[in-house]
N, C-alpha and C. Protein backbone atom coordinates (compact mmCIF):
# COMPACT_ATOMS: atom_id res chain seq x y z
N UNK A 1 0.85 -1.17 0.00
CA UNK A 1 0.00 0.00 0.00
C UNK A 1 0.89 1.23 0.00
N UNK A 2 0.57 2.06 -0.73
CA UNK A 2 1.57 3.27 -1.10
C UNK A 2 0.44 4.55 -0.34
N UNK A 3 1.58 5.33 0.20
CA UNK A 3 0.86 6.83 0.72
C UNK A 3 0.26 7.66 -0.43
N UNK A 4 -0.22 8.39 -0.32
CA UNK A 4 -0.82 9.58 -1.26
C UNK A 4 -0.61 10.37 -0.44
N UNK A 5 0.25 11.05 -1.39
CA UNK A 5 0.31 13.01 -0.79
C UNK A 5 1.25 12.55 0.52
N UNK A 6 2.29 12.32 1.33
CA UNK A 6 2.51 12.57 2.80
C UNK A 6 3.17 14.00 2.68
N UNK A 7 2.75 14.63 3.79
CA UNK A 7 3.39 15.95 3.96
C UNK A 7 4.26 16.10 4.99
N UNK A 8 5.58 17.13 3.66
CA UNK A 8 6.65 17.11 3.90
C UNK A 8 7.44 18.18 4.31
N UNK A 9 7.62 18.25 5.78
CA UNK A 9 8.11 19.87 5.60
C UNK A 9 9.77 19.55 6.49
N UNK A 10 10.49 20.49 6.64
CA UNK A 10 11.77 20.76 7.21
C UNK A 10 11.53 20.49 8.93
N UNK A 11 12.67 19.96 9.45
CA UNK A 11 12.93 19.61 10.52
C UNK A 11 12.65 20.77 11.92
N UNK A 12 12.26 20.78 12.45
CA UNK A 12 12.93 21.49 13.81
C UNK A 12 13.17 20.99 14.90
N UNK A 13 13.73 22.31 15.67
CA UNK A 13 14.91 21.69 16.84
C UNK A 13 13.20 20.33 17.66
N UNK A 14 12.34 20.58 18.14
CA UNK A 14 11.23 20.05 18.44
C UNK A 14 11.09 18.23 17.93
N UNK A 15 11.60 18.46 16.58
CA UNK A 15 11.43 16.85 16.22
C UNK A 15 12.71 16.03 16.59
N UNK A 16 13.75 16.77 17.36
CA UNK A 16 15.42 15.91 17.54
C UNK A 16 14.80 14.61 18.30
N UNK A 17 14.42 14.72 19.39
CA UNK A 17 13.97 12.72 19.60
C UNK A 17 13.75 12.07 18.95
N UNK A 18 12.08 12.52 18.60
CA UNK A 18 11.90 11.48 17.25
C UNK A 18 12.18 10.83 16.10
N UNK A 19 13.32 11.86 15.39
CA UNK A 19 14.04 12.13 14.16
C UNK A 19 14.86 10.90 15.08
N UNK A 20 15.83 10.95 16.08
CA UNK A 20 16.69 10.22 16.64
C UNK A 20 16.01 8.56 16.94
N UNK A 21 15.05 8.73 17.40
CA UNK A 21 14.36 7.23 17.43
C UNK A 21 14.09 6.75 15.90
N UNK A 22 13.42 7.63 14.89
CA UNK A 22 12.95 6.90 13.38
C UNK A 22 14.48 5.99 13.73
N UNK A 23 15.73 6.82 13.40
CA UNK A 23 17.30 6.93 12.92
C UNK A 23 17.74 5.29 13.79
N UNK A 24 17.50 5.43 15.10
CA UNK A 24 17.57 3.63 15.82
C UNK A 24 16.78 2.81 15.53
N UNK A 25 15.63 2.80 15.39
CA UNK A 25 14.65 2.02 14.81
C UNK A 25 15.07 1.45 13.36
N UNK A 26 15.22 1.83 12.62
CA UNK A 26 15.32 2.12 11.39
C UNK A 26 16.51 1.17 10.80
N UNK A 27 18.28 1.74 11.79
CA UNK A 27 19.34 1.12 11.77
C UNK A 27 19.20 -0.61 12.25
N UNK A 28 18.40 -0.45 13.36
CA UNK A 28 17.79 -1.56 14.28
C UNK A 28 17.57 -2.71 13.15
N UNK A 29 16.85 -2.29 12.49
CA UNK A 29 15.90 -2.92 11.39
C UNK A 29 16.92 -3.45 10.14
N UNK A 30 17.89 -2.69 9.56
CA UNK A 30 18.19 -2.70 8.62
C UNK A 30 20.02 -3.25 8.40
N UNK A 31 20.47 -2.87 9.75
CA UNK A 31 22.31 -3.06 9.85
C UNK A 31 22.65 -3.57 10.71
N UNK A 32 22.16 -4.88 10.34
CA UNK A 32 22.49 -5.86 11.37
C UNK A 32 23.99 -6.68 11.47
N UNK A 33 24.45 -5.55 10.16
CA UNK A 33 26.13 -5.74 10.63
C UNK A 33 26.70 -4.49 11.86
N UNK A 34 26.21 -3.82 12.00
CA UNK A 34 26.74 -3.07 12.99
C UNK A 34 27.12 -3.46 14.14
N UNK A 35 28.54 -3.67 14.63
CA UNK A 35 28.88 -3.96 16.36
C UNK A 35 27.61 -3.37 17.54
N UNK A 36 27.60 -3.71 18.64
CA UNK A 36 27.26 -2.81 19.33
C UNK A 36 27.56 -1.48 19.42
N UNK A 37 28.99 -1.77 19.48
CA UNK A 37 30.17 -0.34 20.10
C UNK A 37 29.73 0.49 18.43
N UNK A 38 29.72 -0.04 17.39
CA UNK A 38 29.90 1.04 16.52
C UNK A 38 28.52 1.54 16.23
N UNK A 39 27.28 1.02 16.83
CA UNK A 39 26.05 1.46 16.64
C UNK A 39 26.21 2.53 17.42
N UNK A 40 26.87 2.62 18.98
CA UNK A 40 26.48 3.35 19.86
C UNK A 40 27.00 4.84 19.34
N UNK A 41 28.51 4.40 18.55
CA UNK A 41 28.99 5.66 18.50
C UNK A 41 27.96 6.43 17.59
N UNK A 42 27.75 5.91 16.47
CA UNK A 42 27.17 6.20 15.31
C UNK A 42 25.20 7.49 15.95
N UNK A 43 25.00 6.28 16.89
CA UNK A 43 24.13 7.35 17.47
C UNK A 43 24.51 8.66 18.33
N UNK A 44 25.95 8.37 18.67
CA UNK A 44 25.87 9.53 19.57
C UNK A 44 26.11 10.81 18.31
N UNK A 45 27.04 10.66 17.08
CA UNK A 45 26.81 11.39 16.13
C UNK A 45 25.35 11.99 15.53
N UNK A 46 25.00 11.05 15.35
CA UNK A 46 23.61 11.45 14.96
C UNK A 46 22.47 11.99 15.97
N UNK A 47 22.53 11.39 17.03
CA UNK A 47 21.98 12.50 17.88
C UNK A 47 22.38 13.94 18.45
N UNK A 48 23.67 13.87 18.67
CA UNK A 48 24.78 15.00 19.16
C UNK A 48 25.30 16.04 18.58
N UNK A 49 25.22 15.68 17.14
CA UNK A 49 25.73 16.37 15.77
C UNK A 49 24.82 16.52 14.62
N UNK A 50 24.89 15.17 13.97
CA UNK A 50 23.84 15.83 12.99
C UNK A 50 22.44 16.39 12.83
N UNK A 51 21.89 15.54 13.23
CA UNK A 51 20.42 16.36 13.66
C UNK A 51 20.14 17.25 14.14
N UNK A 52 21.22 17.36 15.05
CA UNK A 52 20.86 19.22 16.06
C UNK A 52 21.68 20.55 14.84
N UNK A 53 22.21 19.93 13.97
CA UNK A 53 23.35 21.05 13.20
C UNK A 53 22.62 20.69 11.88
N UNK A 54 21.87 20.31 11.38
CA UNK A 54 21.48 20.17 9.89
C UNK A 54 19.74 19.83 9.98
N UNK A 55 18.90 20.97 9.14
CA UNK A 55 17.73 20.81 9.11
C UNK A 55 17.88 19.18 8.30
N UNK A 56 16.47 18.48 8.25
CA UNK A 56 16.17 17.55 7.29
C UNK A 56 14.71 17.48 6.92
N UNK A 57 14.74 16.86 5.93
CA UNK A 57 13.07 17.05 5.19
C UNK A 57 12.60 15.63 6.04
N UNK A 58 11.52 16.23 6.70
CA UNK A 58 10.65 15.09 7.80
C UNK A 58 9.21 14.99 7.10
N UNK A 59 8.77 13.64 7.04
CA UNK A 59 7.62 12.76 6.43
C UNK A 59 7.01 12.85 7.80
N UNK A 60 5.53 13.12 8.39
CA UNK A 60 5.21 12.49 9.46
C UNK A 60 3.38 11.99 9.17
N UNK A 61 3.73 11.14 10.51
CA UNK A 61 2.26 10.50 10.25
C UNK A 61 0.80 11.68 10.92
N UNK A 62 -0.48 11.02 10.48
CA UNK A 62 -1.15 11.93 10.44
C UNK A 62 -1.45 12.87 11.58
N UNK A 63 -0.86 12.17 12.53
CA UNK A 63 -0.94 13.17 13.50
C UNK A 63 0.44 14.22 14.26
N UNK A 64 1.31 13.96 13.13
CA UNK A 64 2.49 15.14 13.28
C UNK A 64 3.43 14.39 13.57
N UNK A 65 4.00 12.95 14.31
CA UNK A 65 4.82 12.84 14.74
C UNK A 65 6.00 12.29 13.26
N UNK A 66 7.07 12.44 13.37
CA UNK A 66 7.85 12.24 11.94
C UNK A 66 8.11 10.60 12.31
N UNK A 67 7.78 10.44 10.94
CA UNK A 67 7.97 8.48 10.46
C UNK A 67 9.25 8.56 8.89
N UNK A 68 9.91 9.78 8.84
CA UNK A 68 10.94 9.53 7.98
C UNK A 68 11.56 10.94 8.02
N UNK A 69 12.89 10.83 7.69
CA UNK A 69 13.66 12.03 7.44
C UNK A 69 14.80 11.58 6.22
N UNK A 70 15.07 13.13 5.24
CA UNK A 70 16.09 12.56 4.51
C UNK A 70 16.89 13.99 4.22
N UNK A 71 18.19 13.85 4.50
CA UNK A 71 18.86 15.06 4.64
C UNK A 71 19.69 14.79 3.50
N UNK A 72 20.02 16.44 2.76
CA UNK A 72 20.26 16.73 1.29
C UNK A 72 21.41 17.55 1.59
N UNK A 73 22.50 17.84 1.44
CA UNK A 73 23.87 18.44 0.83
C UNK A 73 23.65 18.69 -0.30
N UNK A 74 23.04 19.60 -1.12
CA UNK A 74 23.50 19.83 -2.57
C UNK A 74 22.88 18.76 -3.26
N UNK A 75 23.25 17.98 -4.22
CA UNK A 75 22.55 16.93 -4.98
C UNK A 75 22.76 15.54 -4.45
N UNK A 76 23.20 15.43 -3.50
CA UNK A 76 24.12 14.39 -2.57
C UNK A 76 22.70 13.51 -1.36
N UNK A 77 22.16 13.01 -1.65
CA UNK A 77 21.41 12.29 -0.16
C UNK A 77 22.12 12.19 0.75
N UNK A 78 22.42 12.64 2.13
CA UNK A 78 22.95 12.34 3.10
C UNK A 78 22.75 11.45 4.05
N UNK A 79 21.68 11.28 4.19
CA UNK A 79 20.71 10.52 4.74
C UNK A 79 19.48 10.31 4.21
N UNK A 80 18.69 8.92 4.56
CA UNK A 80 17.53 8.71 4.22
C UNK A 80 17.01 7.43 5.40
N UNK A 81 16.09 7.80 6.28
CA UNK A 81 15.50 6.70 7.09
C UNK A 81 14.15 6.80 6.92
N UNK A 82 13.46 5.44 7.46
CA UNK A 82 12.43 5.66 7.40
C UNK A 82 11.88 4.68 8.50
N UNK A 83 11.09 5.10 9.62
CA UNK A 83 10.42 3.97 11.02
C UNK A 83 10.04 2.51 10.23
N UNK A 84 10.60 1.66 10.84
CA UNK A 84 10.17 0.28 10.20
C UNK A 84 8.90 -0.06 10.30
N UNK A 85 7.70 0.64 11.13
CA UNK A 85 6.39 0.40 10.60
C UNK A 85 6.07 1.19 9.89
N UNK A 86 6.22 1.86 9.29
CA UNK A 86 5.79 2.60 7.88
C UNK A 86 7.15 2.11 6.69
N UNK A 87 7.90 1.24 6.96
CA UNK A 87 8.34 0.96 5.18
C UNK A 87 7.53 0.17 4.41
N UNK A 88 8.10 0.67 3.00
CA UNK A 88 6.68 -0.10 1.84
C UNK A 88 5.64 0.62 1.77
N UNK A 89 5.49 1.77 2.57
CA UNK A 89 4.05 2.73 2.28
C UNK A 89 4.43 3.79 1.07
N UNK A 90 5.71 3.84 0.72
CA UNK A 90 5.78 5.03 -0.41
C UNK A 90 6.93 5.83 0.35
N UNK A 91 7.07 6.45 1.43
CA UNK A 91 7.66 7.42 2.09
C UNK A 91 9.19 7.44 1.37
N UNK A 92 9.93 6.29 1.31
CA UNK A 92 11.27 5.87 0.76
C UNK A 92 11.06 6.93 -1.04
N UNK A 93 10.49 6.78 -1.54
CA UNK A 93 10.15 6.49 -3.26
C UNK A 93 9.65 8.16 -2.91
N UNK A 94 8.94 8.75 -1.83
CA UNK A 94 8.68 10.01 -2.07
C UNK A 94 9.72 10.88 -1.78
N UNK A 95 10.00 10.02 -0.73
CA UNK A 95 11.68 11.21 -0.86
C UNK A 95 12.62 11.38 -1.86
N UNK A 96 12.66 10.04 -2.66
CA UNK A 96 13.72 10.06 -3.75
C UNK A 96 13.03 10.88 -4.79
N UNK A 97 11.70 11.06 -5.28
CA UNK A 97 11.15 12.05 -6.41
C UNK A 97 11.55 13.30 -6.19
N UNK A 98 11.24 13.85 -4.66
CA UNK A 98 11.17 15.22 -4.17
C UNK A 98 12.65 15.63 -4.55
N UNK A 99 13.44 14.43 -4.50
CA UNK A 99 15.22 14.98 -4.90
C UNK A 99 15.38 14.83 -6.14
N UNK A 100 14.62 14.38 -7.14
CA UNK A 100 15.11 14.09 -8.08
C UNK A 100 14.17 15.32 -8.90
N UNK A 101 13.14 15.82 -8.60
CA UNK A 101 12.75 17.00 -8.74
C UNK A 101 13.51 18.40 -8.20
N UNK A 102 14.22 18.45 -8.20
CA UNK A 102 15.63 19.56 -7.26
C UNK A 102 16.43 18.89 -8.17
N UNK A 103 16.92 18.14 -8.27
CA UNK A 103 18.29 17.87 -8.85
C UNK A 103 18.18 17.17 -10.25
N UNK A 104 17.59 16.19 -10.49
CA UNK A 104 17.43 14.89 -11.55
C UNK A 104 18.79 14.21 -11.79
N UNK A 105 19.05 13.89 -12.65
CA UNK A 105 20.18 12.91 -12.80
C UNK A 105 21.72 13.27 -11.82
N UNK A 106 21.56 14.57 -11.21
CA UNK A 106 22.91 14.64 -10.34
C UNK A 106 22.77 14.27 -9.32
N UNK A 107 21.23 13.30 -8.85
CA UNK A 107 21.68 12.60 -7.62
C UNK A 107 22.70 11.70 -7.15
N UNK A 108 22.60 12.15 -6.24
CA UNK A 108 23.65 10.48 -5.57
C UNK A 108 23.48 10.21 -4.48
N UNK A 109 23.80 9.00 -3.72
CA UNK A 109 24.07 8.69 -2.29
C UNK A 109 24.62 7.63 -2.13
N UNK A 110 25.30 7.53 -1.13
CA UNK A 110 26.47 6.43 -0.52
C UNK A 110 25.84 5.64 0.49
N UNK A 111 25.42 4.28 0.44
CA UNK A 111 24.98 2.98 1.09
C UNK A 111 25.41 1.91 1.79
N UNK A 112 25.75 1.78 2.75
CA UNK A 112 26.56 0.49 3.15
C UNK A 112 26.25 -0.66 2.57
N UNK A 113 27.57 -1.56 1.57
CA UNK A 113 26.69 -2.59 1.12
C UNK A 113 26.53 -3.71 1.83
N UNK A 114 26.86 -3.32 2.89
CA UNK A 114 25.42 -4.72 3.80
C UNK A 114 24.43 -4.55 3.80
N UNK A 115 23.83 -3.50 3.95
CA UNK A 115 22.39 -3.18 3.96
C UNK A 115 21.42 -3.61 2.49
N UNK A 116 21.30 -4.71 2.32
CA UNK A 116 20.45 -4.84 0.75
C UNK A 116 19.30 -4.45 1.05
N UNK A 117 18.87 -4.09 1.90
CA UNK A 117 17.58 -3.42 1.58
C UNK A 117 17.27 -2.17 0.95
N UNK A 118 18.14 -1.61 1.69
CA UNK A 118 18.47 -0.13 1.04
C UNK A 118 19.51 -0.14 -0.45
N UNK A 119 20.42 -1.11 -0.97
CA UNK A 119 20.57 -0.94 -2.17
C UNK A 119 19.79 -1.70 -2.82
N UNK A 120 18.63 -2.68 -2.72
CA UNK A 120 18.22 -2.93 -3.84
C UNK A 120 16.85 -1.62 -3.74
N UNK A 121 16.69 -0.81 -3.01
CA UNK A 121 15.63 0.35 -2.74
C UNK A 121 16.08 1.10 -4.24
N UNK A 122 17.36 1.80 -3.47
CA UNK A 122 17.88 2.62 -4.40
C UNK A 122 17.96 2.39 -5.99
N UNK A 123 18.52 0.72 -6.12
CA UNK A 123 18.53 0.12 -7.38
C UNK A 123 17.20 0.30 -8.13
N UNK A 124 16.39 -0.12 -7.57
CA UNK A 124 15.05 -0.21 -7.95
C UNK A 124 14.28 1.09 -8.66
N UNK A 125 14.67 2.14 -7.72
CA UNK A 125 14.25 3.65 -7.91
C UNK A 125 15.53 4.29 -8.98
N UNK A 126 16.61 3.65 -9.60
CA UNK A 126 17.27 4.42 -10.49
C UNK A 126 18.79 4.48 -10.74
N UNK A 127 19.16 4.15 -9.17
CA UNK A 127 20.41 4.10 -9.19
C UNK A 127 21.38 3.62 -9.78
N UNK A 128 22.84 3.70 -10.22
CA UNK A 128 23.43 2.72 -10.04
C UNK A 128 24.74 3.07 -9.90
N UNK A 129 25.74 2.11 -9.30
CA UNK A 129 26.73 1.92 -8.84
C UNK A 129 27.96 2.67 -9.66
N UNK A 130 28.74 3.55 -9.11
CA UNK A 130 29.74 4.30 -9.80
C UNK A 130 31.07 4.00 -9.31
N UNK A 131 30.65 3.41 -7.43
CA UNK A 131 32.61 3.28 -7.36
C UNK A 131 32.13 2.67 -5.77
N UNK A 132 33.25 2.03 -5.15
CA UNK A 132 33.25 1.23 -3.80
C UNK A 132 33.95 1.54 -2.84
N UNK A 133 33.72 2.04 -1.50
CA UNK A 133 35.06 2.08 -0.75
C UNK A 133 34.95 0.97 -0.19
N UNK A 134 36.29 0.17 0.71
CA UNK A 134 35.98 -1.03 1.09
C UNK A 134 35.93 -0.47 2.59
N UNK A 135 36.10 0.81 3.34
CA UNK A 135 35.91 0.91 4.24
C UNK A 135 34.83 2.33 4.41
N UNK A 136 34.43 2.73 5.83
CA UNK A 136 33.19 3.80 5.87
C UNK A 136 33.97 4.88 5.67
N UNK A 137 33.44 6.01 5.56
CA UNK A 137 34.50 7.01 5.98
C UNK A 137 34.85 7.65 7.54
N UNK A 138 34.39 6.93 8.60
CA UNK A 138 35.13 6.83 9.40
C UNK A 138 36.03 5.73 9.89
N UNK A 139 36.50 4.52 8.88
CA UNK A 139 37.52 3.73 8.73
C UNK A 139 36.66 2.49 9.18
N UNK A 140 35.53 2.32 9.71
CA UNK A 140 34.98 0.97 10.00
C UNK A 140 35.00 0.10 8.50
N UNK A 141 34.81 -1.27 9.29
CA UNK A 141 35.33 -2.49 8.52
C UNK A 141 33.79 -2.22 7.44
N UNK A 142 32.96 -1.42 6.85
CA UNK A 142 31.63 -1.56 6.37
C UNK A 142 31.75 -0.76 4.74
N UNK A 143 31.90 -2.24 3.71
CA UNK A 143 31.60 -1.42 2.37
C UNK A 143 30.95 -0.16 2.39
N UNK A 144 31.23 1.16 1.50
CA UNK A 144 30.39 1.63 0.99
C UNK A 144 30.06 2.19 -0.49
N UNK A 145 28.84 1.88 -1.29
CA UNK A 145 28.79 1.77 -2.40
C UNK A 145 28.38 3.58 -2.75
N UNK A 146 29.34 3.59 -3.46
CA UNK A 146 28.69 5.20 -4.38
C UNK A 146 27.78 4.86 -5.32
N UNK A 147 26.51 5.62 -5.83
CA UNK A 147 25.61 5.53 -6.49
C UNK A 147 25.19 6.54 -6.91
N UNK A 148 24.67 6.65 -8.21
CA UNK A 148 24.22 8.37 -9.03
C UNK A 148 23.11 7.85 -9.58
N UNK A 149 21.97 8.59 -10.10
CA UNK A 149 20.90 8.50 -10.44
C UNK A 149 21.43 7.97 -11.93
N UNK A 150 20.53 7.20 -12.70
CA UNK A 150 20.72 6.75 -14.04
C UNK A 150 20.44 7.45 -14.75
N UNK A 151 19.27 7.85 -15.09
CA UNK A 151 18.21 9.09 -15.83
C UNK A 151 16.65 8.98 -15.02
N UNK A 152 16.73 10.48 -15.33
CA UNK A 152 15.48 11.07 -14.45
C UNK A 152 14.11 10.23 -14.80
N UNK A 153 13.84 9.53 -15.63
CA UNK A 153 12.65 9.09 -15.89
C UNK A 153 12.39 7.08 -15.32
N UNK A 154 13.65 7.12 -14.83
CA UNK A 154 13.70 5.61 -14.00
C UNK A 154 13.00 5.83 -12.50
N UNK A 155 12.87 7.16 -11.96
CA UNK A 155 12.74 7.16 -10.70
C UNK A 155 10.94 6.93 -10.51
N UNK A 156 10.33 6.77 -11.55
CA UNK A 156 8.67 7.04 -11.99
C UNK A 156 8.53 5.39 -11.32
């Protein structure tokens, strides 16, 4: 079942919990290569740093609380989560239009390739593979795959 219409507006300081819970939930769900120790750090970044220092475009459910966020650098996805009871409703596929409407073919974003959920997402919606690091860019042992949009009319 796909959403119609979810409305999408910019982050504030007000949504940092929730934005921070989708972000564990989400990882919870999806990177089940992650150590303990490197989950923990990874949240204290993302709670401590990014979210409080970078708006993000927040999806929420009908009664306001946010069920996705996806933060944009330029043509670059920085992030993209989404609460594991709302994946498969559309939210994933609406964020990638809303960027590909801003940008079109100069998207990109970088994926851990353990996570196949999220690259065959991306695959699916357009992507494809341009180059590999074999480590994160903070040196953990975790592929990551670079990816650019193919052409704008794959993301439909």
């Amino acid at each position: 079942m796909e959403m119609i219409q979810p409305e999408m507006r910019l982050s504030t300081e007000a949504d940092l919990e929730a934005l921070v819970g989708v972000w564990a939930r989400a990882v919870r769900a999806t990177h089940h290569f992650l150590t303990e120790n490197d989950f923990n750090e990874i949240h204290s970044i993302v709670s401590n740093q990014y979210l409080k220092e970078n708006s993000v475009w927040v999806v929420a459910d009908p009664v306001g609380n946010p069920v996705g966020f996806m933060g944009l650098t330029d043509s670059h996805i920085e992030t993209l989560f989404v609460h594991p009871d709302w994946t498969g409703k559309g939210i994933g596929k609406y964020f990638i239009r809303f960027a590909m409407k801003k940008f079109g073919d100069a998207l990109t974003v970088d994926v851990n390739e353990q996570n196949e959920q999220a690259v065959g997402f991306y695959t699916r919606m357009g992507f494809s593979c341009t180059g590999r690091d074999e480590l994160d860019p903070d040196g953990r042992p975790y592929p990551i795959l670079h990816l650019k949009m193919k052409t704008r009319n794959q993301a439909d």
